[in-house]
Structures are given as C-alpha cells and as structure tokens.
PDB file of N, CA and C in Angstrom:
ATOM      1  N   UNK A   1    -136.236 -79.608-120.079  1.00  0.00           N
ATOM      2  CA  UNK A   1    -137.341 -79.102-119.288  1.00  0.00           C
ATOM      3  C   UNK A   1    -137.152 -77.603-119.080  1.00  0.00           C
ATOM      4  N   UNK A   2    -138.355 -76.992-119.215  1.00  0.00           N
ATOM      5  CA  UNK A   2    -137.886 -75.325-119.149  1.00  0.00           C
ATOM      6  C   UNK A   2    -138.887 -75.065-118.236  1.00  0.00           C
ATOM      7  N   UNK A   3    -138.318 -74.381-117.398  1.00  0.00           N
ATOM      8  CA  UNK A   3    -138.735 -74.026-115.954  1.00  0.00           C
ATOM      9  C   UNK A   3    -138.791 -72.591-115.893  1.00  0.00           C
ATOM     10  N   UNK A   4    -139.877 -72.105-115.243  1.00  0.00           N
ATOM     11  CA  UNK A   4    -140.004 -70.460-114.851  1.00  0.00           C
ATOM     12  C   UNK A   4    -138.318 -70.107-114.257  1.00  0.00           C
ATOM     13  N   UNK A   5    -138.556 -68.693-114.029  1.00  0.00           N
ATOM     14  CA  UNK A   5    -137.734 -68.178-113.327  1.00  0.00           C
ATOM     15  C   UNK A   5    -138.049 -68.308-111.718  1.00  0.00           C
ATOM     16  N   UNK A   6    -139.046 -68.397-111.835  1.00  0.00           N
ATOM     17  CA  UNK A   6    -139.793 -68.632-109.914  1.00  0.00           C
ATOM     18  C   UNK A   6    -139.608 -69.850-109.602  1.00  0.00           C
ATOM     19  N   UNK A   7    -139.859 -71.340-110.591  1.00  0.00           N
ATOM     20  CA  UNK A   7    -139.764 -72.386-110.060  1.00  0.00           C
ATOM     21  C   UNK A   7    -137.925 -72.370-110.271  1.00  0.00           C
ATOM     22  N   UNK A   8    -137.022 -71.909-111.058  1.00  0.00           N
ATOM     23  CA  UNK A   8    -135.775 -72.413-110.931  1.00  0.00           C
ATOM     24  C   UNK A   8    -135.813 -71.715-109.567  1.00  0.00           C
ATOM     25  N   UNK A   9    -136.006 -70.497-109.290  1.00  0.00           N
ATOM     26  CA  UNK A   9    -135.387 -70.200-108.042  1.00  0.00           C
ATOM     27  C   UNK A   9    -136.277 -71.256-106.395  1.00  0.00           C
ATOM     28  N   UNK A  10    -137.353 -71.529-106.740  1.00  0.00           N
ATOM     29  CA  UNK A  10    -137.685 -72.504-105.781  1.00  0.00           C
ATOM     30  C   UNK A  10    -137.192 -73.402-105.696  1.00  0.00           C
ATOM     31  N   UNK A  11    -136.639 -73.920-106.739  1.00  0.00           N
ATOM     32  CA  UNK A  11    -135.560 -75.003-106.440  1.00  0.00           C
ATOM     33  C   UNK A  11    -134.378 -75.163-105.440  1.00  0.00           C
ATOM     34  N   UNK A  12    -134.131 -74.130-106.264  1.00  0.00           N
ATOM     35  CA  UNK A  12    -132.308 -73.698-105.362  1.00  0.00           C
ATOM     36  C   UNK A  12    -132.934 -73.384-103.747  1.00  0.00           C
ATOM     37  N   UNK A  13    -134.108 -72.891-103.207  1.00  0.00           N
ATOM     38  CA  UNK A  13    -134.197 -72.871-102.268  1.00  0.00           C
ATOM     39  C   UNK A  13    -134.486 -73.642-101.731  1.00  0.00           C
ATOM     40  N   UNK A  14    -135.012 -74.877-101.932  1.00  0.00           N
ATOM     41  CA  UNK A  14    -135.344 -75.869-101.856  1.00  0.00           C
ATOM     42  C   UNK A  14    -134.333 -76.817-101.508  1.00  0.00           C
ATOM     43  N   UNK A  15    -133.674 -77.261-102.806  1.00  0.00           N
ATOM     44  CA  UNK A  15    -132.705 -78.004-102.449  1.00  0.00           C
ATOM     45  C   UNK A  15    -130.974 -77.154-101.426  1.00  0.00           C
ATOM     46  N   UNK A  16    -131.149 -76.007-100.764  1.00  0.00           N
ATOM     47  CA  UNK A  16    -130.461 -75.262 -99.577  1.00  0.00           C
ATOM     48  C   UNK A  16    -130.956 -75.584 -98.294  1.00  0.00           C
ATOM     49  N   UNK A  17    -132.195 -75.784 -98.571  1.00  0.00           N
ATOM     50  CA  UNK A  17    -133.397 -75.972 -97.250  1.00  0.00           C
ATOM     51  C   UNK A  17    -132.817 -77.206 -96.310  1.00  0.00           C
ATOM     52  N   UNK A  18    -132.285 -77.273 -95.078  1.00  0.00           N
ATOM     53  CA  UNK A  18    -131.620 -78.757 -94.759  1.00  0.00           C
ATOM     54  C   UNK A  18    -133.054 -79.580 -94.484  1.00  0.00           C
ATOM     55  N   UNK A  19    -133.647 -79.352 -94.394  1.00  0.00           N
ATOM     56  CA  UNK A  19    -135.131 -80.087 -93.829  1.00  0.00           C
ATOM     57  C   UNK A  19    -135.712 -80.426 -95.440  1.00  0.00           C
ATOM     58  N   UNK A  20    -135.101 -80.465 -96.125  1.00  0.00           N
ATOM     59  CA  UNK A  20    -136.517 -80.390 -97.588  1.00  0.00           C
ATOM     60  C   UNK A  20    -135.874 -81.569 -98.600  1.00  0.00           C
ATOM     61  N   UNK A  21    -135.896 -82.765 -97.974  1.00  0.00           N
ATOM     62  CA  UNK A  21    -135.432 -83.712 -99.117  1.00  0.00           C
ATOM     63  C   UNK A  21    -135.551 -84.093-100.873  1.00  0.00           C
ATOM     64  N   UNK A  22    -134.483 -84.705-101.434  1.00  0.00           N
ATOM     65  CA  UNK A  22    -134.597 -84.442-102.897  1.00  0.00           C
ATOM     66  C   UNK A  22    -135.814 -85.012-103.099  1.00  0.00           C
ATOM     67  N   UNK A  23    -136.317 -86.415-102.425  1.00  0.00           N
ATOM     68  CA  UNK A  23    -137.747 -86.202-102.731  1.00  0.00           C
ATOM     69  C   UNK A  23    -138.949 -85.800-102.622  1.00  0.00           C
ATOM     70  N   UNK A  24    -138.859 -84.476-102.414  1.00  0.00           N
ATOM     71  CA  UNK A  24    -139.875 -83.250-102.156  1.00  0.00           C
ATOM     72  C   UNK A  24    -139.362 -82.581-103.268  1.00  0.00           C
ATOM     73  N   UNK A  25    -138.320 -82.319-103.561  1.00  0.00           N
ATOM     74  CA  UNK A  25    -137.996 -81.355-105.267  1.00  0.00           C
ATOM     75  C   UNK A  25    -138.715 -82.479-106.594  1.00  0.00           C
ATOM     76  N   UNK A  26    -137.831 -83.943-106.316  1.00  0.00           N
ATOM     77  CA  UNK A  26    -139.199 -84.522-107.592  1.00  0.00           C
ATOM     78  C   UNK A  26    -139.925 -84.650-107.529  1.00  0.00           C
ATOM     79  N   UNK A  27    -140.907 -84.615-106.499  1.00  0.00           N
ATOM     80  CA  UNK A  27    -142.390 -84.788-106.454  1.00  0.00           C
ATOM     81  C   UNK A  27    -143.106 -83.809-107.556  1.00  0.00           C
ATOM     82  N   UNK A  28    -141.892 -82.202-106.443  1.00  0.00           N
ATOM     83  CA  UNK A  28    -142.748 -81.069-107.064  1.00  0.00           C
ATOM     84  C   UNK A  28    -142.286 -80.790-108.512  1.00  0.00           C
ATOM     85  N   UNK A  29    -141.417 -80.822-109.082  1.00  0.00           N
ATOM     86  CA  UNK A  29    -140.707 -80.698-110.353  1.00  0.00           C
ATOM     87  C   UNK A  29    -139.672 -81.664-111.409  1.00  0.00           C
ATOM     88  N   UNK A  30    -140.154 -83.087-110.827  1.00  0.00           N
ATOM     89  CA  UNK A  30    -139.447 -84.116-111.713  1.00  0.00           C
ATOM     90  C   UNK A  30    -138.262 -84.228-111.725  1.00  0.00           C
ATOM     91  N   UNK A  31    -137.238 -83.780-110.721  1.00  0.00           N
ATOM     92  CA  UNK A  31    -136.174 -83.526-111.047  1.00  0.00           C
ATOM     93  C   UNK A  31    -135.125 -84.735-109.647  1.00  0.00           C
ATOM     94  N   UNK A  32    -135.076 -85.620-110.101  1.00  0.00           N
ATOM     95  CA  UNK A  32    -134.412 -86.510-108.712  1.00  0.00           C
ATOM     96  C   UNK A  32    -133.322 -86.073-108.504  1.00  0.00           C
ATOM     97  N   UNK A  33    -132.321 -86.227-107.524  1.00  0.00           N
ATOM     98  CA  UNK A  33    -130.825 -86.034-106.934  1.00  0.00           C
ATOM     99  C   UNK A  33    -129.704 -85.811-108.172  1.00  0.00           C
ATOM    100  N   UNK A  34    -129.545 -86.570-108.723  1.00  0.00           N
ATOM    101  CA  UNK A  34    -128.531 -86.061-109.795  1.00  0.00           C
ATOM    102  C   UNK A  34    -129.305 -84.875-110.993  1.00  0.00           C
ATOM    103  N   UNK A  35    -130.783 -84.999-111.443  1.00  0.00           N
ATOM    104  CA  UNK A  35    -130.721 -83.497-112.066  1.00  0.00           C
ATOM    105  C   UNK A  35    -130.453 -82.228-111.323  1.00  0.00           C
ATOM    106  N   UNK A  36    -131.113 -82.667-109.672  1.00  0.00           N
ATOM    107  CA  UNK A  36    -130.669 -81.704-109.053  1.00  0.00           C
ATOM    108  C   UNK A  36    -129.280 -81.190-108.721  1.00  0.00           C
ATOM    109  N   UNK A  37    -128.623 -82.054-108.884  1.00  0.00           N
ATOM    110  CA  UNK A  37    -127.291 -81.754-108.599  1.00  0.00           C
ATOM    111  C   UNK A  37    -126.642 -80.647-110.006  1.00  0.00           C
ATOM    112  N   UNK A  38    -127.026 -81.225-110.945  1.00  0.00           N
ATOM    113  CA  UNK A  38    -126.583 -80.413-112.270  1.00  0.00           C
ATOM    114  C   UNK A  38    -127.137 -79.355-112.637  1.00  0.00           C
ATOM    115  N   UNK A  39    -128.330 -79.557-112.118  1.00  0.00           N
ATOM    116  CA  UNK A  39    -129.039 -77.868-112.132  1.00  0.00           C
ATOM    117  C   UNK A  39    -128.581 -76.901-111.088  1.00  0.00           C
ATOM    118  N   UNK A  40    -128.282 -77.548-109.929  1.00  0.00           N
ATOM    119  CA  UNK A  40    -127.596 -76.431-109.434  1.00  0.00           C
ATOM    120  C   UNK A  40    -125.728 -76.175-109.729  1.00  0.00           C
ATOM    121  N   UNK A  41    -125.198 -77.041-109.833  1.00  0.00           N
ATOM    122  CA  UNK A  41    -123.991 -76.809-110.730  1.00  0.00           C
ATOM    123  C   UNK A  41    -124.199 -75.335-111.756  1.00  0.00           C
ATOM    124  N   UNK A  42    -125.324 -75.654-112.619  1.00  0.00           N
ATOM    125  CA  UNK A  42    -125.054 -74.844-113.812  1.00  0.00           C
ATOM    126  C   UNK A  42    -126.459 -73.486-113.370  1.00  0.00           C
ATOM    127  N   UNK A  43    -126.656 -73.530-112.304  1.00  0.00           N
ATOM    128  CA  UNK A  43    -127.157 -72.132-111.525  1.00  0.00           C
ATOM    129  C   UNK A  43    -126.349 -71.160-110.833  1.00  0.00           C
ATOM    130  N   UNK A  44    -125.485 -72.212-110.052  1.00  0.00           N
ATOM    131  CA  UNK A  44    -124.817 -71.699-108.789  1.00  0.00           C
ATOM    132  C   UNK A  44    -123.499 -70.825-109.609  1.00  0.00           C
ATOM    133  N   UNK A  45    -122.562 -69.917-108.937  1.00  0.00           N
ATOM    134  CA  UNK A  45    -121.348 -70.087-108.786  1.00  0.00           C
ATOM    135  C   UNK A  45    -120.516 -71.404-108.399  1.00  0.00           C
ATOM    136  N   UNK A  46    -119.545 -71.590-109.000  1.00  0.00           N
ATOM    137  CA  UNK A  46    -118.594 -72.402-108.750  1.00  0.00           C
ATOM    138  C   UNK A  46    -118.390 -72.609-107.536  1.00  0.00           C
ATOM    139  N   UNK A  47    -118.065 -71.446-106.646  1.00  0.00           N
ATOM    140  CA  UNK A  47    -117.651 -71.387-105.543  1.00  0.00           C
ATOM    141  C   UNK A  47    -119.030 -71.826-104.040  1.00  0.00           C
ATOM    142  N   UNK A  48    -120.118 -71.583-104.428  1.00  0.00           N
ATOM    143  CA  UNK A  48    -121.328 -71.590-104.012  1.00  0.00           C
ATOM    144  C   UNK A  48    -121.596 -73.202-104.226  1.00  0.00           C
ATOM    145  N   UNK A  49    -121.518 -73.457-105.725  1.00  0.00           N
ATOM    146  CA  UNK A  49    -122.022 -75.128-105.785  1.00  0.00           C
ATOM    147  C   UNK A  49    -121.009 -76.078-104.793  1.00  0.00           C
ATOM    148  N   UNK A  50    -119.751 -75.323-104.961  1.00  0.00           N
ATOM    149  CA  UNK A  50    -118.753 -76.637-103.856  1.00  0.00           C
ATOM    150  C   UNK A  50    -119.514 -76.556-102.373  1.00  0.00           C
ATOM    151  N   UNK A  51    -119.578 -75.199-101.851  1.00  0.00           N
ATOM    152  CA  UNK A  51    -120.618 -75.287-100.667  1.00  0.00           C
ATOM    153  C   UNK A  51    -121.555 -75.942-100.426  1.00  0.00           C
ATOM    154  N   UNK A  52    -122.392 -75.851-101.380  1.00  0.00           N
ATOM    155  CA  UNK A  52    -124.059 -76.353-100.871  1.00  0.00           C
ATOM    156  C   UNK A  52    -123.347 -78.240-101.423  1.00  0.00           C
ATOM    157  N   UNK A  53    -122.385 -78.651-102.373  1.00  0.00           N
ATOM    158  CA  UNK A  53    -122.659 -79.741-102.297  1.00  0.00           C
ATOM    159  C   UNK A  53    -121.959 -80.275-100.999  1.00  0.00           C
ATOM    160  N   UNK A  54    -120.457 -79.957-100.809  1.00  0.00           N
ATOM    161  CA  UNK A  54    -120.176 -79.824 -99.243  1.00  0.00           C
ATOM    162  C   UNK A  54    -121.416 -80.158 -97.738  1.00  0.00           C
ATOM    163  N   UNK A  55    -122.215 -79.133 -97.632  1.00  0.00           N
ATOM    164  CA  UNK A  55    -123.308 -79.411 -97.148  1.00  0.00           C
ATOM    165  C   UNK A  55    -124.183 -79.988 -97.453  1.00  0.00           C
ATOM    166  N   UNK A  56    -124.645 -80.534 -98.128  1.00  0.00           N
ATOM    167  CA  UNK A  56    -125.937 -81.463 -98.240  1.00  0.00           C
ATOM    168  C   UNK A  56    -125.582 -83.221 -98.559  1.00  0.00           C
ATOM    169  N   UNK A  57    -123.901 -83.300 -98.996  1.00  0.00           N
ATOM    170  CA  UNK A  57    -123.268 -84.644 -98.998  1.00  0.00           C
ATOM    171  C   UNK A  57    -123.715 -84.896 -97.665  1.00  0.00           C
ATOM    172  N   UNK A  58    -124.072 -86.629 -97.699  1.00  0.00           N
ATOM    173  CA  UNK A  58    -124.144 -87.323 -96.203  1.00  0.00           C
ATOM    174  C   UNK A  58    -125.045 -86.751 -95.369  1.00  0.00           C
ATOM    175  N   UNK A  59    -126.127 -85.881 -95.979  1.00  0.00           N
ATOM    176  CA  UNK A  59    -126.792 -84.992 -94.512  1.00  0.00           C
ATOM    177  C   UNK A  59    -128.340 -86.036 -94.525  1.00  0.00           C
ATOM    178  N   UNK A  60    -128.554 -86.569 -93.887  1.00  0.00           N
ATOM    179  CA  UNK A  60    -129.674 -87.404 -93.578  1.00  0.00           C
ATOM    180  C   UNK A  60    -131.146 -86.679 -93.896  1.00  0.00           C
ATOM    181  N   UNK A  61    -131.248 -85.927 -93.526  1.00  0.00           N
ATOM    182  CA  UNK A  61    -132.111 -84.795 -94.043  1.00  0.00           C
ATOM    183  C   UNK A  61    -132.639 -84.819 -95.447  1.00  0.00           C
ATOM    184  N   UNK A  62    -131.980 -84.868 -96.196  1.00  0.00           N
ATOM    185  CA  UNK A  62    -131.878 -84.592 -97.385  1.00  0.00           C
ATOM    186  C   UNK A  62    -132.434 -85.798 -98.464  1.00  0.00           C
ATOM    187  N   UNK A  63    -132.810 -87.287 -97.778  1.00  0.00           N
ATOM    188  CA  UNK A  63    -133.302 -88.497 -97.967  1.00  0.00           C
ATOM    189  C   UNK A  63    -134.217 -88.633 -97.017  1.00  0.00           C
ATOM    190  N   UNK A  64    -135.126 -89.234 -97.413  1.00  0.00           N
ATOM    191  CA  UNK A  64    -136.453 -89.841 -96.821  1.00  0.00           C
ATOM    192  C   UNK A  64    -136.028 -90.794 -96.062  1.00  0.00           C
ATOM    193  N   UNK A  65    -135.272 -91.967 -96.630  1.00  0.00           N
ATOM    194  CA  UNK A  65    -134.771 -93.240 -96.254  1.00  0.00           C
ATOM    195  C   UNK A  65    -134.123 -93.127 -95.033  1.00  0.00           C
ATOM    196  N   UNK A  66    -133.368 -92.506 -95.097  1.00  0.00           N
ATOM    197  CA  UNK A  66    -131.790 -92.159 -94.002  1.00  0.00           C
ATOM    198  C   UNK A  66    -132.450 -91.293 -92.851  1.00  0.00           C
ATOM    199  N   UNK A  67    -133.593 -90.094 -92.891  1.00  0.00           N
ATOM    200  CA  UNK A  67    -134.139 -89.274 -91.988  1.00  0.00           C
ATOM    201  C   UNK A  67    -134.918 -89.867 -90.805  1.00  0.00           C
ATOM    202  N   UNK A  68    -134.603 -89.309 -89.742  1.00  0.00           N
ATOM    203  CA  UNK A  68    -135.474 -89.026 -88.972  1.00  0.00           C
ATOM    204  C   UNK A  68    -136.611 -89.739 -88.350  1.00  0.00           C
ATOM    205  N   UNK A  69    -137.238 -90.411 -88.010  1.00  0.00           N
ATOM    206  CA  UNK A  69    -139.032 -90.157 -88.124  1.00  0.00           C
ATOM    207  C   UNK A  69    -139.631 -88.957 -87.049  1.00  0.00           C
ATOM    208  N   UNK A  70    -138.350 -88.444 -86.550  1.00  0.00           N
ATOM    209  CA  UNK A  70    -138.799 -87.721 -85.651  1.00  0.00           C
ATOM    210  C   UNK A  70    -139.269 -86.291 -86.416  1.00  0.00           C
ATOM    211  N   UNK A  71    -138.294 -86.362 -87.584  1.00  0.00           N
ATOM    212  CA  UNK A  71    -138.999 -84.637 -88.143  1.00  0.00           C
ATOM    213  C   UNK A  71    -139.803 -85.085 -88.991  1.00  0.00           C
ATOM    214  N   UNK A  72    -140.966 -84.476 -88.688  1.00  0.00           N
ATOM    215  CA  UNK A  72    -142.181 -84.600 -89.682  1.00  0.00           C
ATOM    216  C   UNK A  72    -142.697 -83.030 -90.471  1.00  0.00           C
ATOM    217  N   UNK A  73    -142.114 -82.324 -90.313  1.00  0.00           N
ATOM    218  CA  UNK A  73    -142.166 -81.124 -91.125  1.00  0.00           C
ATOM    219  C   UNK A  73    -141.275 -80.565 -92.268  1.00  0.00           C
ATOM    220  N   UNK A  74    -141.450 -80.104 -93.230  1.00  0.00           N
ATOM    221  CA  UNK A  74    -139.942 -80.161 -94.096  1.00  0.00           C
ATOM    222  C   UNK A  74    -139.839 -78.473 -93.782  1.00  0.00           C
ATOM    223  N   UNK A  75    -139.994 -77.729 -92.717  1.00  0.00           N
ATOM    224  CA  UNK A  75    -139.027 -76.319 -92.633  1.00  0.00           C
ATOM    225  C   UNK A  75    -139.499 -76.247 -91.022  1.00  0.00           C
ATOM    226  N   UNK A  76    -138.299 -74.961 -90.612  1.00  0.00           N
ATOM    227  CA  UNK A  76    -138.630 -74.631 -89.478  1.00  0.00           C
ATOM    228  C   UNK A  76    -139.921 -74.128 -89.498  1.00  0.00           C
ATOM    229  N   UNK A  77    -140.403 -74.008 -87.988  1.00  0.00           N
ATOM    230  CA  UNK A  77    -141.602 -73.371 -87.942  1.00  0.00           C
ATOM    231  C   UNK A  77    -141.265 -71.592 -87.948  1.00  0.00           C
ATOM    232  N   UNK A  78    -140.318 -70.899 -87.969  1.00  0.00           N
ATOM    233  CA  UNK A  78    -140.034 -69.997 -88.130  1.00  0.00           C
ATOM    234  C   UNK A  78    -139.356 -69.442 -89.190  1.00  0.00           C
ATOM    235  N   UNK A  79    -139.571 -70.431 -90.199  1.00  0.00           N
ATOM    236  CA  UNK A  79    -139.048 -69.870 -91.415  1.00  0.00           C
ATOM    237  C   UNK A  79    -139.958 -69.109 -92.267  1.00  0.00           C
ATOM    238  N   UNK A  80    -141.346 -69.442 -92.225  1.00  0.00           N
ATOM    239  CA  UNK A  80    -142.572 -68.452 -92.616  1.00  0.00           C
ATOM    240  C   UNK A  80    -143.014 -67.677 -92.075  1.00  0.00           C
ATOM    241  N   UNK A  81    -142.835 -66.616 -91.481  1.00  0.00           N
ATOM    242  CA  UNK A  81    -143.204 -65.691 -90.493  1.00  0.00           C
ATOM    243  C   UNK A  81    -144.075 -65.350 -91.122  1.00  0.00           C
ATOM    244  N   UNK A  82    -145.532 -65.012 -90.582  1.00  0.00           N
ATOM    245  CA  UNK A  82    -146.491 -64.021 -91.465  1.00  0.00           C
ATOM    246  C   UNK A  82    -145.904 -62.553 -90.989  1.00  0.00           C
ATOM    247  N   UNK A  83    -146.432 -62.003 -92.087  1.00  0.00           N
ATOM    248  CA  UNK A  83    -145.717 -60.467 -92.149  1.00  0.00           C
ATOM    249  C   UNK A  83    -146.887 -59.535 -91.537  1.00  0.00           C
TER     250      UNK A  83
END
C-alpha cells in the first residue's frame, strides 16, 4: 500500500493520539493493529518505536472494546485550537 507523505504522517499522529483507537486508523486507512504496529516500527526511530509501543501496550484507549463509554470524542477539546 503506498501512502502519501501526509497520510503516513497522519498516521503516526494518530496512532500517538491516546484518545484515537486502532480502529479509527483502519477505518481511515486499512491498516488494523499489527500493520500499524510495523508501520510504525519501520517509520519511527528505534528508540521512539520502544516508547510509543511502551505507551500504547494495555492502554484501553486505544480499543473500542476495552474503552470507556464515557469518552465519546477521539481528541481533546483543546487539541484543535482555531488559530
């Protein structure tokens, strides 16, 4: 699959986002939990991919199933500031 340079980088922000579960990345780009995982492997630094997988292992957030029903938004409300 060959992806813009805008959608790879929406990805990676995407799947950083703690509110933005993997199934909101395949919806938008076909890509479930393990492509995501390998695409960011072979995006990231080494040192960066142990982080974000570090953080997003076990984070409830990050599954539909396991989340919430209380958050019904996938970002802060202050993460879009109009300019």
């Amino acid at each position: 699959m060959k992806l813009s340079e805008e959608n790879e980088s929406r990805i990676i922000e995407m799947a950083w986002e703690d509110r933005t579960p993997f199934e909101a990345i395949k919806l938008q780009f076909g890509l479930n939990e393990s492509a995501v995982i390998r695409f960011m492997r072979s995006r990231l630094k080494q040192s960066s991919f142990k982080l974000w997988r570090s953080r997003v292992t076990g984070r409830a957030t990050k599954h539909l199933k396991l989340r919430s029903d209380e958050i019904t938004r996938g970002y802060c409300p202050t993460q879009y500031k109009q300019r």
